[in-house]
N, C-alpha and C. Protein backbone atom coordinates (compact mmCIF):
# COMPACT_ATOMS: atom_id res chain seq x y z
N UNK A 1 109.64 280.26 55.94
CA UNK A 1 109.34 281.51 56.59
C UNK A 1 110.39 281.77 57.66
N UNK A 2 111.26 282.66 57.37
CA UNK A 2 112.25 283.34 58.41
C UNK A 2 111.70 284.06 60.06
N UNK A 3 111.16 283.39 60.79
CA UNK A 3 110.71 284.04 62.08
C UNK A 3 111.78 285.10 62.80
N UNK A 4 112.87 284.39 62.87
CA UNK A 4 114.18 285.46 63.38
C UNK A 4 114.90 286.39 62.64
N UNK A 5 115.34 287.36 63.43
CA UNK A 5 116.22 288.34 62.89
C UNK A 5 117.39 288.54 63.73
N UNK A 6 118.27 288.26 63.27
CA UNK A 6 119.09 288.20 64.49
C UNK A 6 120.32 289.26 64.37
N UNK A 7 119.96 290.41 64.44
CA UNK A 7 120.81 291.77 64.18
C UNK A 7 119.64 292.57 65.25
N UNK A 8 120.89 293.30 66.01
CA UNK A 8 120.15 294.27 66.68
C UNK A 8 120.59 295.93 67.07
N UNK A 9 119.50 296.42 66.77
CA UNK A 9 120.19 298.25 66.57
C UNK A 9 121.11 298.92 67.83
N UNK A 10 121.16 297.94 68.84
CA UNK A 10 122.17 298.61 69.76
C UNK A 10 121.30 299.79 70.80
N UNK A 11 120.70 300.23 70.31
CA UNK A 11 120.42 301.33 71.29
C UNK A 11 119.33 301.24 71.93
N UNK A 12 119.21 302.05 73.23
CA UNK A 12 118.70 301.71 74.69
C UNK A 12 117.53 300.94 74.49
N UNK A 13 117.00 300.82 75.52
CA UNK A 13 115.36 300.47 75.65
C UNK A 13 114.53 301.46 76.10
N UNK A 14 113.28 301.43 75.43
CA UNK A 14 112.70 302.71 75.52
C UNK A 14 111.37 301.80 76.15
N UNK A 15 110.46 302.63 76.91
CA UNK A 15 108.92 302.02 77.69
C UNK A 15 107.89 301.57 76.40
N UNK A 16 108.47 302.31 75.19
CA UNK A 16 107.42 301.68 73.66
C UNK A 16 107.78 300.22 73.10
N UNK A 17 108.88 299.65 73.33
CA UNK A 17 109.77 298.97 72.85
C UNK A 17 109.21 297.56 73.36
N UNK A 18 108.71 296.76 72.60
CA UNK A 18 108.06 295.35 72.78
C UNK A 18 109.16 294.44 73.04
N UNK A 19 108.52 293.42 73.62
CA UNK A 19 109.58 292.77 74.84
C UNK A 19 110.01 291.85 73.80
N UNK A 20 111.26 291.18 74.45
CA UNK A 20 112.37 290.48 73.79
C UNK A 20 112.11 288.79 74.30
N UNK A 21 111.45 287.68 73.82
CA UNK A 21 111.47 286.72 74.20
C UNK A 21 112.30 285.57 73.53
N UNK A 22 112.41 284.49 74.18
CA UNK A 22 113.05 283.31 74.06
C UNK A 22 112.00 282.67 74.00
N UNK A 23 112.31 281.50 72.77
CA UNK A 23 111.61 280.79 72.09
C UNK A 23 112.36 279.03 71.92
N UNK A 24 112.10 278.06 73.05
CA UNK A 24 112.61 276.78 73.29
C UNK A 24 111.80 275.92 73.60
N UNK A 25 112.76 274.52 74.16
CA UNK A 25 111.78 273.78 74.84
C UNK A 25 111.80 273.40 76.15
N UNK A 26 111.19 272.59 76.82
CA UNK A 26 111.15 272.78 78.19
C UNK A 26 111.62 271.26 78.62
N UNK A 27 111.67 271.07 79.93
CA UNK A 27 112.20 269.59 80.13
C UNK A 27 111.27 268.63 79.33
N UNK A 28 109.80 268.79 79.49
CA UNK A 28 108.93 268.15 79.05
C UNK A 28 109.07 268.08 77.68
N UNK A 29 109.44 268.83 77.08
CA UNK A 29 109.85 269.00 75.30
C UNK A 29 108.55 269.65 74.97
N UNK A 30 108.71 270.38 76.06
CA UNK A 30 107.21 270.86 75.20
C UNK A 30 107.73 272.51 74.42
N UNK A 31 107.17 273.44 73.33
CA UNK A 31 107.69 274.65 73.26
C UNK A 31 107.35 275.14 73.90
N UNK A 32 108.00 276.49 74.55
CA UNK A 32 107.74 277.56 75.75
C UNK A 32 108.61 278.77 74.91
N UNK A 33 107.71 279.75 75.55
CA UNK A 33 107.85 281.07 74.89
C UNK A 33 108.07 281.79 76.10
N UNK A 34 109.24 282.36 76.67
CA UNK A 34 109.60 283.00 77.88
C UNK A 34 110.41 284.39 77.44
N UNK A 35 109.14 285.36 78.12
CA UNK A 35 109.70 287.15 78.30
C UNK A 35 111.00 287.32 78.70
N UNK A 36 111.85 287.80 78.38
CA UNK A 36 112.93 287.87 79.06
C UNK A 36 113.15 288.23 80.98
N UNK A 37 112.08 289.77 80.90
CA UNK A 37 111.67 289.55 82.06
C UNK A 37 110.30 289.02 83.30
N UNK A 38 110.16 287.78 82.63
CA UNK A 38 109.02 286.89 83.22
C UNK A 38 107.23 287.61 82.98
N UNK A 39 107.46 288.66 81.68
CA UNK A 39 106.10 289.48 81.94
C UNK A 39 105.16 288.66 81.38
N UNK A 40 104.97 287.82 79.90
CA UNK A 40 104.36 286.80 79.46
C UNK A 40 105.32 285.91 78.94
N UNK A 41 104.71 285.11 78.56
CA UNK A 41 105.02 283.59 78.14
C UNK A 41 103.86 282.68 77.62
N UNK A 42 104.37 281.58 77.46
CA UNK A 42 103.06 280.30 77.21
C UNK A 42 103.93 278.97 76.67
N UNK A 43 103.16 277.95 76.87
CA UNK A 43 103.60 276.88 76.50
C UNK A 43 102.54 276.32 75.35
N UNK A 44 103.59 275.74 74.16
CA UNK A 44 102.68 275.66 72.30
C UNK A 44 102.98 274.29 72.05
N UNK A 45 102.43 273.76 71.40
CA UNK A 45 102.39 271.99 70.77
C UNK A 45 102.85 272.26 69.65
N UNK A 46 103.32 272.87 69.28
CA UNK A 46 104.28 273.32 67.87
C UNK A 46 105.32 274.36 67.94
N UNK A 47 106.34 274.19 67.16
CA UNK A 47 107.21 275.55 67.05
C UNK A 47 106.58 276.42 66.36
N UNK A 48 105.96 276.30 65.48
CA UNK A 48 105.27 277.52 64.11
C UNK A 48 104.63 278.17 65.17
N UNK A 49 104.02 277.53 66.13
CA UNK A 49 102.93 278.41 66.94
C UNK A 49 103.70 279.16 68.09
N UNK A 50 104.62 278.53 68.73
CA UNK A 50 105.69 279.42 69.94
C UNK A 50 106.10 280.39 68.69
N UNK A 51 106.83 280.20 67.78
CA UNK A 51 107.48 281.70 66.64
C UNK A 51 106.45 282.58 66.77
N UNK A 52 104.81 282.25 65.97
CA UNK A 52 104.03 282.84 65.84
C UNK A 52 103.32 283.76 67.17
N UNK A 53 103.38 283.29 68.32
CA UNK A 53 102.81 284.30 69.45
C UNK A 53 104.18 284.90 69.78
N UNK A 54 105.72 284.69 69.49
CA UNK A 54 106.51 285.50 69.88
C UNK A 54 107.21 286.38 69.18
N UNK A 55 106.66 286.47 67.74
CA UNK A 55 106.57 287.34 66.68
C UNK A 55 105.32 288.25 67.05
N UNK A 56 104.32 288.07 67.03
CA UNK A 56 103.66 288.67 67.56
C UNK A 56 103.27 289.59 68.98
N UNK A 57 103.90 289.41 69.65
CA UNK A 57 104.08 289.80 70.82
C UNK A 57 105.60 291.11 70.83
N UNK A 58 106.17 290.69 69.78
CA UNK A 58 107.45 291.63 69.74
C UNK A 58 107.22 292.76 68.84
N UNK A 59 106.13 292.36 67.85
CA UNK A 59 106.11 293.24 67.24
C UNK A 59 106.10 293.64 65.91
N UNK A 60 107.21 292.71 65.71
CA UNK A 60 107.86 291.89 64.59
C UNK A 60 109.18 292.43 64.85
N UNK A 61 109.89 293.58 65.59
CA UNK A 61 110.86 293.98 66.43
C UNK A 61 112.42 293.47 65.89
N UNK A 62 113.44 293.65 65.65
CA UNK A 62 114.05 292.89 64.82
C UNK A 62 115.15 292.30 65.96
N UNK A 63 115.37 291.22 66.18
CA UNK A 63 116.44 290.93 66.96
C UNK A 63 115.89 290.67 68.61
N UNK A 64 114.27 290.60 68.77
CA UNK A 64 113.70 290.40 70.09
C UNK A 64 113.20 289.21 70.16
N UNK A 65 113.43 287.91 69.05
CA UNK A 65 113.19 286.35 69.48
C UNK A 65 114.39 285.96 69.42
N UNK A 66 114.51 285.05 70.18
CA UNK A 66 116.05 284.29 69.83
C UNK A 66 115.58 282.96 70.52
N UNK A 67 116.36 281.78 69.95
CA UNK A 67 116.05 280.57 69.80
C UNK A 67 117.31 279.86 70.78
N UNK A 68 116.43 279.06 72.26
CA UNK A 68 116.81 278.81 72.82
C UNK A 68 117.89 277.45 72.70
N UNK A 69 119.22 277.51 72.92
CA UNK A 69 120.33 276.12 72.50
C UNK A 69 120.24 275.60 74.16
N UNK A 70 119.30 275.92 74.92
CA UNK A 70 118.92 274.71 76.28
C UNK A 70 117.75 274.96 76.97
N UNK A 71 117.62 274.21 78.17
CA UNK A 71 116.20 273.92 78.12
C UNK A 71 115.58 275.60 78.64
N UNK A 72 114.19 275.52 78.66
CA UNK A 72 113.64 276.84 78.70
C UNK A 72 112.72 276.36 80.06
N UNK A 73 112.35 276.93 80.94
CA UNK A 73 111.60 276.91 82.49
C UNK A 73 110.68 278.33 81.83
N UNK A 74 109.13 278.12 82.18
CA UNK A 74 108.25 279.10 81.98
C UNK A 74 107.88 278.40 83.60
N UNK A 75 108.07 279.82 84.35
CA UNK A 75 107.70 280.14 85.67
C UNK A 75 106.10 280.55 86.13
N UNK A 76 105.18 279.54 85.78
CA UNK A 76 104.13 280.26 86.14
C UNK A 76 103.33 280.50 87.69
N UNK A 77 104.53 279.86 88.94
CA UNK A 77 104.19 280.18 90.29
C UNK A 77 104.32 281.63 90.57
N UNK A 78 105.68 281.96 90.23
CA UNK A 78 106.27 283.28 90.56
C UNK A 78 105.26 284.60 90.10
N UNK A 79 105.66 285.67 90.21
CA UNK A 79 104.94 286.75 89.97
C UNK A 79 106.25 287.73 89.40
N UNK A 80 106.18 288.20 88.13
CA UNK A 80 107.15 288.73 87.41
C UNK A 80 107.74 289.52 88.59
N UNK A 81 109.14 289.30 87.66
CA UNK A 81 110.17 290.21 88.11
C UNK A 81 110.34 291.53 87.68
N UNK A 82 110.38 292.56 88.42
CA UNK A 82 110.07 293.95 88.06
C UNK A 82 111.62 294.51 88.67
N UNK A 83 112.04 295.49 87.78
CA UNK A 83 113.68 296.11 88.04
C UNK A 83 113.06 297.47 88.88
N UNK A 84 113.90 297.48 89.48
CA UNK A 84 114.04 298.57 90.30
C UNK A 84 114.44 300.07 89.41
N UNK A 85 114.02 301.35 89.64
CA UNK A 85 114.95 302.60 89.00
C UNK A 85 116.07 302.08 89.17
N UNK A 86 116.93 302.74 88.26
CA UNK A 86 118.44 302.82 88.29
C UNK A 86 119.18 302.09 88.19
N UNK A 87 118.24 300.36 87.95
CA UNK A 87 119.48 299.54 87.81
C UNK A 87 119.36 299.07 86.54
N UNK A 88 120.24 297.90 86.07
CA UNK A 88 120.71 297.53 84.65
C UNK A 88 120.52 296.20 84.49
């Protein structure tokens, strides 16, 4: 089963547009599923199951999981990071 797609249409982000997560492991080796911008996440005892809530969560979206090549930190002290208007 192919979870990733790793082609992406290029154009903007729109407020409909399901979030883009990273899908790794953590120091602990455990899997972690991290929002790009800290909105959800979770930590899974399997990869099938981190793919599966971050397929799900995207949408099925093409090009919004990508598979982490180092370790992954799921921040659950902090309180998401929210962008300001106007910036990038």
């Amino acid at each position: 089963m192919n979870f990733l797609n790793e082609t992406s249409d290029g154009g903007s982000a729109s407020k409909q547009e399901p979030p883009s997560l990273i899908v790794g492991r953590d120091e602990a080796n455990h899997w972690v599923v991290v929002e790009a911008h800290g909105l959800c996440g979770g930590i899974f005892a399997t990869e099938a199951a981190a793919m599966r809530y971050a397929c799900e969560e995207s949408r099925g979206r093409a090009g919004a999981v990508r598979i982490a090549h180092h370790l992954v930190a799921l921040d659950l002290a902090s309180p998401p990071r929210r962008r300001a208007l106007g910036q990038s």
